[in-house]
PDB file of N, CA and C in Angstrom:
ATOM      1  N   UNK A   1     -14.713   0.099  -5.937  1.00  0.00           N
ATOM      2  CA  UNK A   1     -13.884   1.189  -6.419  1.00  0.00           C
ATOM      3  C   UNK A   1     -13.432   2.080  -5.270  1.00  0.00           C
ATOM      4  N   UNK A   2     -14.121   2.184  -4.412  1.00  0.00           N
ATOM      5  CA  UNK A   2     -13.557   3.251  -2.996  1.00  0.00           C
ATOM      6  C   UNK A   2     -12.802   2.455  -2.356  1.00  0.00           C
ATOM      7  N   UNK A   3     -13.213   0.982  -1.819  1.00  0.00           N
ATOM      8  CA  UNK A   3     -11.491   0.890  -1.542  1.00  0.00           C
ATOM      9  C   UNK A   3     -10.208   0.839  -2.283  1.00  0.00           C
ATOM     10  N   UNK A   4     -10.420   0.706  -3.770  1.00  0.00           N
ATOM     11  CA  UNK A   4      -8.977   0.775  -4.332  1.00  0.00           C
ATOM     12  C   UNK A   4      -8.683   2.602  -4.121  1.00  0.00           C
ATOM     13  N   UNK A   5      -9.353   3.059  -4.224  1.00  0.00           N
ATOM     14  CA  UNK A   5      -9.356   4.776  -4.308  1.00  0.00           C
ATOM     15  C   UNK A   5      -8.245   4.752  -2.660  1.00  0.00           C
ATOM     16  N   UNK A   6      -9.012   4.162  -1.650  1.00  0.00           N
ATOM     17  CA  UNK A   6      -8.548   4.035  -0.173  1.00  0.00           C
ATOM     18  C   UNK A   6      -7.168   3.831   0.058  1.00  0.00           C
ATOM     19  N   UNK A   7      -6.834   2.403  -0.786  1.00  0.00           N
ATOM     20  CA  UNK A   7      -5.725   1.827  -0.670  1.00  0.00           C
ATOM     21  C   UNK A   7      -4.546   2.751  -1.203  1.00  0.00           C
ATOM     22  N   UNK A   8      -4.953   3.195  -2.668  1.00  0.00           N
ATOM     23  CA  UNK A   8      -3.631   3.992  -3.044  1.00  0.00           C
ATOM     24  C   UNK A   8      -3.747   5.583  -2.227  1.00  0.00           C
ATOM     25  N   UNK A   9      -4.424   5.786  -1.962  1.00  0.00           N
ATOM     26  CA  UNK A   9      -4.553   7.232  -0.891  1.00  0.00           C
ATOM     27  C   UNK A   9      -3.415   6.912   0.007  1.00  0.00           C
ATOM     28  N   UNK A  10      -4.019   5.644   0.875  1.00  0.00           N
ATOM     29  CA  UNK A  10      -2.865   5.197   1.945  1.00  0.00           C
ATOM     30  C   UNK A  10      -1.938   4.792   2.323  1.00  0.00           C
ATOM     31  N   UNK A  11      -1.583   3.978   0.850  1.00  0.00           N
ATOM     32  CA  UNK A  11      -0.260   3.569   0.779  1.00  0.00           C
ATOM     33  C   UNK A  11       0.973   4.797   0.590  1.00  0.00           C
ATOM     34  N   UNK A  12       0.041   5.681  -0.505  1.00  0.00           N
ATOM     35  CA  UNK A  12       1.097   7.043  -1.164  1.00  0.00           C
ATOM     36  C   UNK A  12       0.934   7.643   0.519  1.00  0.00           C
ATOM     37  N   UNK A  13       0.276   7.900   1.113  1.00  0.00           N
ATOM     38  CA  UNK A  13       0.637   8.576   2.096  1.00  0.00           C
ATOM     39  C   UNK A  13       1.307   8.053   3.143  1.00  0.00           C
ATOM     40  N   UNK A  14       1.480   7.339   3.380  1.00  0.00           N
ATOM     41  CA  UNK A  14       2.003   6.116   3.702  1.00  0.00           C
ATOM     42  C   UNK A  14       3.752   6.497   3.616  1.00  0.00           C
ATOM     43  N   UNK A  15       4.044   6.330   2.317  1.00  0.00           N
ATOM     44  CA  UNK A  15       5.414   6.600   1.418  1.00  0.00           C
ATOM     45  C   UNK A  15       5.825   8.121   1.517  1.00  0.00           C
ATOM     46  N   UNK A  16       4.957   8.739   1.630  1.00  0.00           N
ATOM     47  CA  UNK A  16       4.822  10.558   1.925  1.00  0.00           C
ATOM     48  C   UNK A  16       5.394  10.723   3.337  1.00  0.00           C
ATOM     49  N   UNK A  17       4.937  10.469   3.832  1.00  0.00           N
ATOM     50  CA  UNK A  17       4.956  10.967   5.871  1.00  0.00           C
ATOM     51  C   UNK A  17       6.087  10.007   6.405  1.00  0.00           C
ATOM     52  N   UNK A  18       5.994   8.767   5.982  1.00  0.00           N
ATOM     53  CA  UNK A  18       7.061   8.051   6.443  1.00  0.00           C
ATOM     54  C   UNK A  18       8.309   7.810   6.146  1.00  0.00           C
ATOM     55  N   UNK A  19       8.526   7.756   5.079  1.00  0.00           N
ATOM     56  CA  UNK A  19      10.388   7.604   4.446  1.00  0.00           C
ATOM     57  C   UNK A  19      11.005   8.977   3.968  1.00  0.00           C
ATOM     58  N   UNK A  20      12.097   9.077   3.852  1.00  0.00           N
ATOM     59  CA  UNK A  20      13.241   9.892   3.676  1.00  0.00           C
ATOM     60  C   UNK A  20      13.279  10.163   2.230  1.00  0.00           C
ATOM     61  N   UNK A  21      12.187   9.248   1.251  1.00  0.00           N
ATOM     62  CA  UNK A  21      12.657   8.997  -0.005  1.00  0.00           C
ATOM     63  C   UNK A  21      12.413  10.112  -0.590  1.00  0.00           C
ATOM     64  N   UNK A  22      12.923  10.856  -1.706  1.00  0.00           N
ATOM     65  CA  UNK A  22      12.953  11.947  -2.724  1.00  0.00           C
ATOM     66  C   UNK A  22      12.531  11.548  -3.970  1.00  0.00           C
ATOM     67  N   UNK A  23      11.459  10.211  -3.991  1.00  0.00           N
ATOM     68  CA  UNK A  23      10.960  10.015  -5.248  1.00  0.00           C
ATOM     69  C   UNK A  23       9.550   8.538  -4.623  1.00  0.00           C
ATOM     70  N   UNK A  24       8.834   9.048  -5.474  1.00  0.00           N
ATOM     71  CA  UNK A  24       7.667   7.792  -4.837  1.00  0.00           C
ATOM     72  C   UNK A  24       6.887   7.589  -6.736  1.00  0.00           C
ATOM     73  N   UNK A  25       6.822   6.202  -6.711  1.00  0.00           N
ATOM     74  CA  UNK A  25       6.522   5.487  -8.491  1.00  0.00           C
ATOM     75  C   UNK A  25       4.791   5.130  -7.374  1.00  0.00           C
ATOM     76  N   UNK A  26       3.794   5.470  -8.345  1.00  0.00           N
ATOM     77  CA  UNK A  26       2.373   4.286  -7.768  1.00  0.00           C
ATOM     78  C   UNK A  26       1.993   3.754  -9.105  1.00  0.00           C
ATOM     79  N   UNK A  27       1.672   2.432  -8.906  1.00  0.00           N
ATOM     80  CA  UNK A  27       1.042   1.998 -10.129  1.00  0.00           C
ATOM     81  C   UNK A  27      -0.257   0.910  -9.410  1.00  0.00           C
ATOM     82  N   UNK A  28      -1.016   0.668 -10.742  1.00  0.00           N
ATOM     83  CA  UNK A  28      -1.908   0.253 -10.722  1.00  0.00           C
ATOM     84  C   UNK A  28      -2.434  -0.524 -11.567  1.00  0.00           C
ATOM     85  N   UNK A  29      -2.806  -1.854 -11.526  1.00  0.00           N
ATOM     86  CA  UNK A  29      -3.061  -3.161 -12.534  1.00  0.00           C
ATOM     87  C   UNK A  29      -3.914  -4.045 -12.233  1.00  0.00           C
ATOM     88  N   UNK A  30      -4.022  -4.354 -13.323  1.00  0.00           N
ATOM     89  CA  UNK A  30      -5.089  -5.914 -12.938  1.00  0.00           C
ATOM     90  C   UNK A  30      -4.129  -6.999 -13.382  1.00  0.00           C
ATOM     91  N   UNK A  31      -3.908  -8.035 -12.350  1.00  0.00           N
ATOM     92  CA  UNK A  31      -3.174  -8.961 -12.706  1.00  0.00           C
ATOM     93  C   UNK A  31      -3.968 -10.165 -13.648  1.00  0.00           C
ATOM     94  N   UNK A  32      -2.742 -11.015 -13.790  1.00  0.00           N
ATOM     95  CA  UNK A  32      -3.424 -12.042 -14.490  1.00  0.00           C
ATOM     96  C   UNK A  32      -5.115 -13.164 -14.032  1.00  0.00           C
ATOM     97  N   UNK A  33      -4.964 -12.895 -12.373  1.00  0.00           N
ATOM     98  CA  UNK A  33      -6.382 -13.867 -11.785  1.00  0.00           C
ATOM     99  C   UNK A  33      -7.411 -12.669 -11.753  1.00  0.00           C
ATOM    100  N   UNK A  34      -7.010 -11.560 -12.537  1.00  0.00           N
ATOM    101  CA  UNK A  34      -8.163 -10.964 -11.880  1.00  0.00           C
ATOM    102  C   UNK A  34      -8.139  -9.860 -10.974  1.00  0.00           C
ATOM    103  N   UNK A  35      -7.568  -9.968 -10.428  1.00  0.00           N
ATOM    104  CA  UNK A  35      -7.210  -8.846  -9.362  1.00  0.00           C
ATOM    105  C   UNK A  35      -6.791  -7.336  -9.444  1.00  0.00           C
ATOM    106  N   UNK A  36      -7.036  -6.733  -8.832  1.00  0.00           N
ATOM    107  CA  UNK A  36      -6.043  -5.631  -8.836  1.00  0.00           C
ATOM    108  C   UNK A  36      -4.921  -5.097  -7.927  1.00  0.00           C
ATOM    109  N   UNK A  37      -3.908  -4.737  -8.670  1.00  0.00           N
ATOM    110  CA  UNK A  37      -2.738  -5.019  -7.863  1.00  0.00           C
ATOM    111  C   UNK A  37      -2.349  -3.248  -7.290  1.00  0.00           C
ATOM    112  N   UNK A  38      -2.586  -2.547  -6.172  1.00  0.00           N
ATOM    113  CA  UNK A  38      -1.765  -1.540  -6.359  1.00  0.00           C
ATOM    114  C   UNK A  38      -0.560  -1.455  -5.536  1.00  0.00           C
ATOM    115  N   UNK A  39       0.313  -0.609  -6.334  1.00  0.00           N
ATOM    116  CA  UNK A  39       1.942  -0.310  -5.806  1.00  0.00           C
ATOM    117  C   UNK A  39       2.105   0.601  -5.197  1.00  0.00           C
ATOM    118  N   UNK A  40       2.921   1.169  -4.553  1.00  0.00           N
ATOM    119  CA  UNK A  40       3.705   1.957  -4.136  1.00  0.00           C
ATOM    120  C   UNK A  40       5.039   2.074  -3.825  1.00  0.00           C
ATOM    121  N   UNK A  41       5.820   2.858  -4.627  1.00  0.00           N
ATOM    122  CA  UNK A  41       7.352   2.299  -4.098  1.00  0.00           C
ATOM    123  C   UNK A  41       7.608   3.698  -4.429  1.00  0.00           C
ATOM    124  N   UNK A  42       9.423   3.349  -3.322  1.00  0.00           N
ATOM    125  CA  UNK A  42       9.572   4.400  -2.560  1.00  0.00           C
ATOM    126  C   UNK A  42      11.162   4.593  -3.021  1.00  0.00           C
ATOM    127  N   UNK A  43      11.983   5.136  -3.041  1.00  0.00           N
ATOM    128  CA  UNK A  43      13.483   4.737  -2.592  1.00  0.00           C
ATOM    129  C   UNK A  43      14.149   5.285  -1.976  1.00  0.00           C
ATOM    130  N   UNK A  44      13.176   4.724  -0.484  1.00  0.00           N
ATOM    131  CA  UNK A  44      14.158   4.755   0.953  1.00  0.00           C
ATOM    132  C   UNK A  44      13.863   3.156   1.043  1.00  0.00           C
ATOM    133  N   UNK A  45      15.490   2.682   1.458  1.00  0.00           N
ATOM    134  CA  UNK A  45      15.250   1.538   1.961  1.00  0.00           C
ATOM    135  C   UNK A  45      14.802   0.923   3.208  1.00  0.00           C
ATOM    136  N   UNK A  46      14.691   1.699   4.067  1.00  0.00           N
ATOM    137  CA  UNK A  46      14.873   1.227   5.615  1.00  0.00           C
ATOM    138  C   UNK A  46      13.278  -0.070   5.532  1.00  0.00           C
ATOM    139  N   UNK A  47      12.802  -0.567   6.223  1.00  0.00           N
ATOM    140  CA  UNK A  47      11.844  -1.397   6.249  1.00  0.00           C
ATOM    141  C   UNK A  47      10.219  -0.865   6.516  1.00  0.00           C
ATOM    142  N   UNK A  48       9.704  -1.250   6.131  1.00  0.00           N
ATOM    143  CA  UNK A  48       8.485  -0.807   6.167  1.00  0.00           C
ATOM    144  C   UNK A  48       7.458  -1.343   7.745  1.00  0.00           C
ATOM    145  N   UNK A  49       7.473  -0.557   8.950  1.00  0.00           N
ATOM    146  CA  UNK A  49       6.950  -0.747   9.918  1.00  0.00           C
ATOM    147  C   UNK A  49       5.668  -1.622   9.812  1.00  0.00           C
ATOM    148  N   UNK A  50       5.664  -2.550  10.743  1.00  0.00           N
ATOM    149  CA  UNK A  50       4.181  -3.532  11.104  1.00  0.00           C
ATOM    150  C   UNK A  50       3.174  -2.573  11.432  1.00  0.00           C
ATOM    151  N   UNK A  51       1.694  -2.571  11.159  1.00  0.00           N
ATOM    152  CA  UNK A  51       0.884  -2.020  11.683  1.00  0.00           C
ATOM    153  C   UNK A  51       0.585  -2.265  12.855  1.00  0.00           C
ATOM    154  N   UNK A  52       0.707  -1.346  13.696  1.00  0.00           N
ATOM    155  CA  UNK A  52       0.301  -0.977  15.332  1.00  0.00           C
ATOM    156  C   UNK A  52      -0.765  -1.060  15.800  1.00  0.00           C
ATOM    157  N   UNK A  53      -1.038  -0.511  17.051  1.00  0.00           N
ATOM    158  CA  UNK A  53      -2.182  -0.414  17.525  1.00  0.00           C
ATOM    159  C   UNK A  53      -2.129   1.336  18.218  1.00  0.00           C
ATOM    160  N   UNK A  54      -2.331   2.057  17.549  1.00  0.00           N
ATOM    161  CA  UNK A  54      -2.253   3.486  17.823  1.00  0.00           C
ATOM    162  C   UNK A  54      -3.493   4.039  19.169  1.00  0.00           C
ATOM    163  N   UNK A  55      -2.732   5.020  19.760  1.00  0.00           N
ATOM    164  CA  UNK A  55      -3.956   5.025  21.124  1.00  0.00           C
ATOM    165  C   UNK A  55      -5.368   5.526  20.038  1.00  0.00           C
ATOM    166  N   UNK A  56      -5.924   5.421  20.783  1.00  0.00           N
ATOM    167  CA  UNK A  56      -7.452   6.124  20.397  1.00  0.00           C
ATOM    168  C   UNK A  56      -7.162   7.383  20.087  1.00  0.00           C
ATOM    169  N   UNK A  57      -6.616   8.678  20.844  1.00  0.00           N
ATOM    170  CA  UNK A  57      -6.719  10.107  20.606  1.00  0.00           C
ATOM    171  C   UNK A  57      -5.754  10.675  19.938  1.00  0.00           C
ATOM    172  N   UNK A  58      -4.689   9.297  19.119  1.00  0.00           N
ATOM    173  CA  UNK A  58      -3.808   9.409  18.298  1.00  0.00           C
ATOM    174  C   UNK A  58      -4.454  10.240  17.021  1.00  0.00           C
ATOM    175  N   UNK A  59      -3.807  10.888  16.088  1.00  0.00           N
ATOM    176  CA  UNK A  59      -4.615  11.580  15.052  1.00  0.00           C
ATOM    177  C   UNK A  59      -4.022  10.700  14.021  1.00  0.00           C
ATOM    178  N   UNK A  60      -3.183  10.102  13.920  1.00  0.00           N
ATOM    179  CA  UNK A  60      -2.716   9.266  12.665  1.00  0.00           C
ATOM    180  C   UNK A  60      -2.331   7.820  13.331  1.00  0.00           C
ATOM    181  N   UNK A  61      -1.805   7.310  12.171  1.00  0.00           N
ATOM    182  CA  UNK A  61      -0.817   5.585  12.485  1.00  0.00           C
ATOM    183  C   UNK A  61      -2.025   4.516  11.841  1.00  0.00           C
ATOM    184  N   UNK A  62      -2.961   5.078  11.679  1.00  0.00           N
ATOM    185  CA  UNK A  62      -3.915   4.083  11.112  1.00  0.00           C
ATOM    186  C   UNK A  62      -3.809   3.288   9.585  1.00  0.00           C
ATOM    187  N   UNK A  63      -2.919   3.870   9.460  1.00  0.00           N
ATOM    188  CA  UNK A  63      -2.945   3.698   7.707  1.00  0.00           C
ATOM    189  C   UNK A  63      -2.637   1.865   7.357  1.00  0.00           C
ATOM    190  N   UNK A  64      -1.869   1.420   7.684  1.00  0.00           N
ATOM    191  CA  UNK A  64      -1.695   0.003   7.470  1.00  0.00           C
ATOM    192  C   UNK A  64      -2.784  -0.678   7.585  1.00  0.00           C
ATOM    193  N   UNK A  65      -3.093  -0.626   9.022  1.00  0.00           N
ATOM    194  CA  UNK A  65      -4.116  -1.260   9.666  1.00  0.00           C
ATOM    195  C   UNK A  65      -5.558  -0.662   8.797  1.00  0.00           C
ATOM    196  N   UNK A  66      -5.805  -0.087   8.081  1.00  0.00           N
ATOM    197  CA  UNK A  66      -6.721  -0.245   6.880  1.00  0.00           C
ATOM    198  C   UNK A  66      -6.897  -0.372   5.829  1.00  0.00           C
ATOM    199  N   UNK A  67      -5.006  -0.660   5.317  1.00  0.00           N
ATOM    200  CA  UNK A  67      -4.371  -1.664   4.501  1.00  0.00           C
ATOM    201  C   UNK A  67      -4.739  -2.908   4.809  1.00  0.00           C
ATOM    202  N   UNK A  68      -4.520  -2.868   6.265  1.00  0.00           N
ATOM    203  CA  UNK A  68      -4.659  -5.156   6.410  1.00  0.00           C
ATOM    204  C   UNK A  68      -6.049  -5.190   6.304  1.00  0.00           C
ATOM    205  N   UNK A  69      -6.861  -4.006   6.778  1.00  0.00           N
ATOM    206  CA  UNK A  69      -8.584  -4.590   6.615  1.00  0.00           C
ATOM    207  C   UNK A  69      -9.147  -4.685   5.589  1.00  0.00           C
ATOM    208  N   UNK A  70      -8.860  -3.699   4.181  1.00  0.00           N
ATOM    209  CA  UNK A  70      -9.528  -3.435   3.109  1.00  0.00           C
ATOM    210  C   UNK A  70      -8.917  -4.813   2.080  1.00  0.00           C
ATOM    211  N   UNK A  71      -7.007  -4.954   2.050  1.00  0.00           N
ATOM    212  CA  UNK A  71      -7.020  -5.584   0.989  1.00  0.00           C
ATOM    213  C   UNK A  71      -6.922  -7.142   1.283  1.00  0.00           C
ATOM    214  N   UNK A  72      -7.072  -7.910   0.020  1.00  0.00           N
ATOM    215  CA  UNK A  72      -6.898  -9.252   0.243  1.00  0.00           C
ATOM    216  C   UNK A  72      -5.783  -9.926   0.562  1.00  0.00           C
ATOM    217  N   UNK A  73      -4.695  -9.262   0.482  1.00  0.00           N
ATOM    218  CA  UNK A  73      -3.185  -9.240   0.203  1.00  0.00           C
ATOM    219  C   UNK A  73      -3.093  -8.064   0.439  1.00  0.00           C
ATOM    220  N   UNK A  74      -1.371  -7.826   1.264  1.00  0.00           N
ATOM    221  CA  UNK A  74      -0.962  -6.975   1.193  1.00  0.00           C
ATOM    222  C   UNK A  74       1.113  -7.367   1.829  1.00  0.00           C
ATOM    223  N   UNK A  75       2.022  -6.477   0.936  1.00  0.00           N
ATOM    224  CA  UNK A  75       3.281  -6.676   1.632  1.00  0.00           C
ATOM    225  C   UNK A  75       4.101  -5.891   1.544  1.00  0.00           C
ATOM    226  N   UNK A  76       5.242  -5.974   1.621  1.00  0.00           N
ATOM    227  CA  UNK A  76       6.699  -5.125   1.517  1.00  0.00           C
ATOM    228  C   UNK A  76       7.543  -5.856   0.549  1.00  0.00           C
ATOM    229  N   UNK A  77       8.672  -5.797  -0.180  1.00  0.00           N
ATOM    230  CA  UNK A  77       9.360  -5.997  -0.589  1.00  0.00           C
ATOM    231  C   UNK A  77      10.229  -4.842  -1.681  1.00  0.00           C
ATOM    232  N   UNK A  78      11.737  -5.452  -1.457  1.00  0.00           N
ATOM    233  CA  UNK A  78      12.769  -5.101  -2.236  1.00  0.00           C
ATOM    234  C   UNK A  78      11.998  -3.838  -3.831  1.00  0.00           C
ATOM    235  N   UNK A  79      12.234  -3.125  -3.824  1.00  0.00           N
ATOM    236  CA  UNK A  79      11.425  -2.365  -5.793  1.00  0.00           C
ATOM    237  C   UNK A  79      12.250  -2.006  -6.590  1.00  0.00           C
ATOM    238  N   UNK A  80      12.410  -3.417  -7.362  1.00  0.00           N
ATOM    239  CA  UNK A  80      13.242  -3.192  -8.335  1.00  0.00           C
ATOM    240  C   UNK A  80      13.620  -1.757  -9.565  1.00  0.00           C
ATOM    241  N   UNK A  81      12.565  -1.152  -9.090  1.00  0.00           N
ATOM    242  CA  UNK A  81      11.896   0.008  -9.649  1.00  0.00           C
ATOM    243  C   UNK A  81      13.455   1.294  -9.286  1.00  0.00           C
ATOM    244  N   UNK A  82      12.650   1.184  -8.339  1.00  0.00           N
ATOM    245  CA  UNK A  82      13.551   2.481  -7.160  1.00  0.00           C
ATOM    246  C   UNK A  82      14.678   2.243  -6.227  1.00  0.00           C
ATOM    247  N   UNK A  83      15.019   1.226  -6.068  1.00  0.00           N
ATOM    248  CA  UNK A  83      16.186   0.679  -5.441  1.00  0.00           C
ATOM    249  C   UNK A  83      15.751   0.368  -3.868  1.00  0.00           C
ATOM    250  N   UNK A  84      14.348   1.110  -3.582  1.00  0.00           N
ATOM    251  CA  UNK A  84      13.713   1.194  -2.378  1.00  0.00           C
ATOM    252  C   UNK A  84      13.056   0.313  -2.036  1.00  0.00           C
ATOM    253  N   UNK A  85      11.711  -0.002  -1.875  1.00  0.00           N
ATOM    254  CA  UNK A  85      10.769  -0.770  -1.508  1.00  0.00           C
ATOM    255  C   UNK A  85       9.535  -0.786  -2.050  1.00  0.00           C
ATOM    256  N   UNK A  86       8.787  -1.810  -2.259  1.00  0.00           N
ATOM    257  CA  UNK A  86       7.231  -1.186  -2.896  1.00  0.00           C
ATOM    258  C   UNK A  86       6.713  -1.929  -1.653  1.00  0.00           C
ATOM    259  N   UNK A  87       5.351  -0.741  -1.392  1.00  0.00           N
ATOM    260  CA  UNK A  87       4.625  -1.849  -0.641  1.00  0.00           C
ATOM    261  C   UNK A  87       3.521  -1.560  -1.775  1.00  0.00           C
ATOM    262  N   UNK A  88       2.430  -3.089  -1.398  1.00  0.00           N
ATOM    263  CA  UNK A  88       1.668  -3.576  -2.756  1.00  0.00           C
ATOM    264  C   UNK A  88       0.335  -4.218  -2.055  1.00  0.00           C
ATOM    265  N   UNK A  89      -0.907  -4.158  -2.503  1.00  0.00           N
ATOM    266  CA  UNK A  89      -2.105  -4.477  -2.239  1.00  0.00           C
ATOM    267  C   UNK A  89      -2.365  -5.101  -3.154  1.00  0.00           C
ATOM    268  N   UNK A  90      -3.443  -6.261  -2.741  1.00  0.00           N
ATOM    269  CA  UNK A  90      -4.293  -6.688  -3.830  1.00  0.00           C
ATOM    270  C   UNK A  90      -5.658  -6.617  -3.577  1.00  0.00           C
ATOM    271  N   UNK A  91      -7.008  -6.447  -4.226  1.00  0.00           N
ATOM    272  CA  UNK A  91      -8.072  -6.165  -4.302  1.00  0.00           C
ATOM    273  C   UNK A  91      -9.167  -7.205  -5.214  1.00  0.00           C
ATOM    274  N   UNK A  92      -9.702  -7.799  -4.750  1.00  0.00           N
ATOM    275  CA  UNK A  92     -10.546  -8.395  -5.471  1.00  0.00           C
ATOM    276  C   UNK A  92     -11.308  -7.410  -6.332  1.00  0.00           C
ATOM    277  N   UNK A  93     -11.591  -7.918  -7.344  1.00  0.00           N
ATOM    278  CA  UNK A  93     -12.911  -6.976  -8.563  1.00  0.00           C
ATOM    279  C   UNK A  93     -13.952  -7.583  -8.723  1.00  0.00           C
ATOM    280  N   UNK A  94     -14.875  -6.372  -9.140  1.00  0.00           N
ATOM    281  CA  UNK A  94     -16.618  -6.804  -9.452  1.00  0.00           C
ATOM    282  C   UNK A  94     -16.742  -8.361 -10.140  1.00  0.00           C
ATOM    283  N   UNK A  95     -15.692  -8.624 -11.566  1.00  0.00           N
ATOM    284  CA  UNK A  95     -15.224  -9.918 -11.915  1.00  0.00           C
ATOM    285  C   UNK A  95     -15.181 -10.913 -11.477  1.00  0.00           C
ATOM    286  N   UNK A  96     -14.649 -10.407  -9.853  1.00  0.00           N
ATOM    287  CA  UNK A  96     -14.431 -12.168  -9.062  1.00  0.00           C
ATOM    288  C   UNK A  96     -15.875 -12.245  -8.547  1.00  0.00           C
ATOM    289  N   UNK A  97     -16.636 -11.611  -8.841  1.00  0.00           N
ATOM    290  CA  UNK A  97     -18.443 -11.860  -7.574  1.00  0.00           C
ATOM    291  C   UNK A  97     -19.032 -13.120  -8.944  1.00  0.00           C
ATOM    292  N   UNK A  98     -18.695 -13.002 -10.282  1.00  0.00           N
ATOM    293  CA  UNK A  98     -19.622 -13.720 -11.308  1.00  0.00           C
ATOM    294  C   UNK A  98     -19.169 -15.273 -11.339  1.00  0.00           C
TER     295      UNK A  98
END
């Protein structure tokens, strides 16, 4: 449960600090295998930056890069939603350990 708590913290902030957009949708699901899926979408289109390698005494930029560590999945694409982009995680659940 704390990393899904993690993931949507970072993604919305993520969508907060970084795009131009004047509207941000988050959702949150369990897909059909099981999983949980969370969203974030935005509608700014510009592309959603690769995670970096930020100096050490940097105070931010980390956020992806504990996107790529925490989820099982993670991407960008088109949001049909907002005209913008969602970026989207997936998370294994207590479900998949049985």
């Amino acid at each position: 449960m704390d990393d899904a708590v993690l993931l949507v913290s970072e993604l919305a902030t993520n969508a907060v600090v970084h795009t131009a957009g004047t509207r941000m949708l988050c959702g949150v699901a369990l897909s059909p295998d099981g999983r949980l899926r969370i969203e974030v979408h935005d509608d700014h289109d510009a592309p959603c930056a690769a995670p970096g390698s930020p100096d050490p005494d940097d105070e931010s930029g980390r956020g992806l890069l504990i996107v790529r560590a925490l989820a099982d999945a993670w991407g960008v694409q088109p949001s049909p939603t907002t005209g913008g982009k969602v970026v989207w995680a997936t998370l294994g659940t207590a479900a998949d350990d049985h």
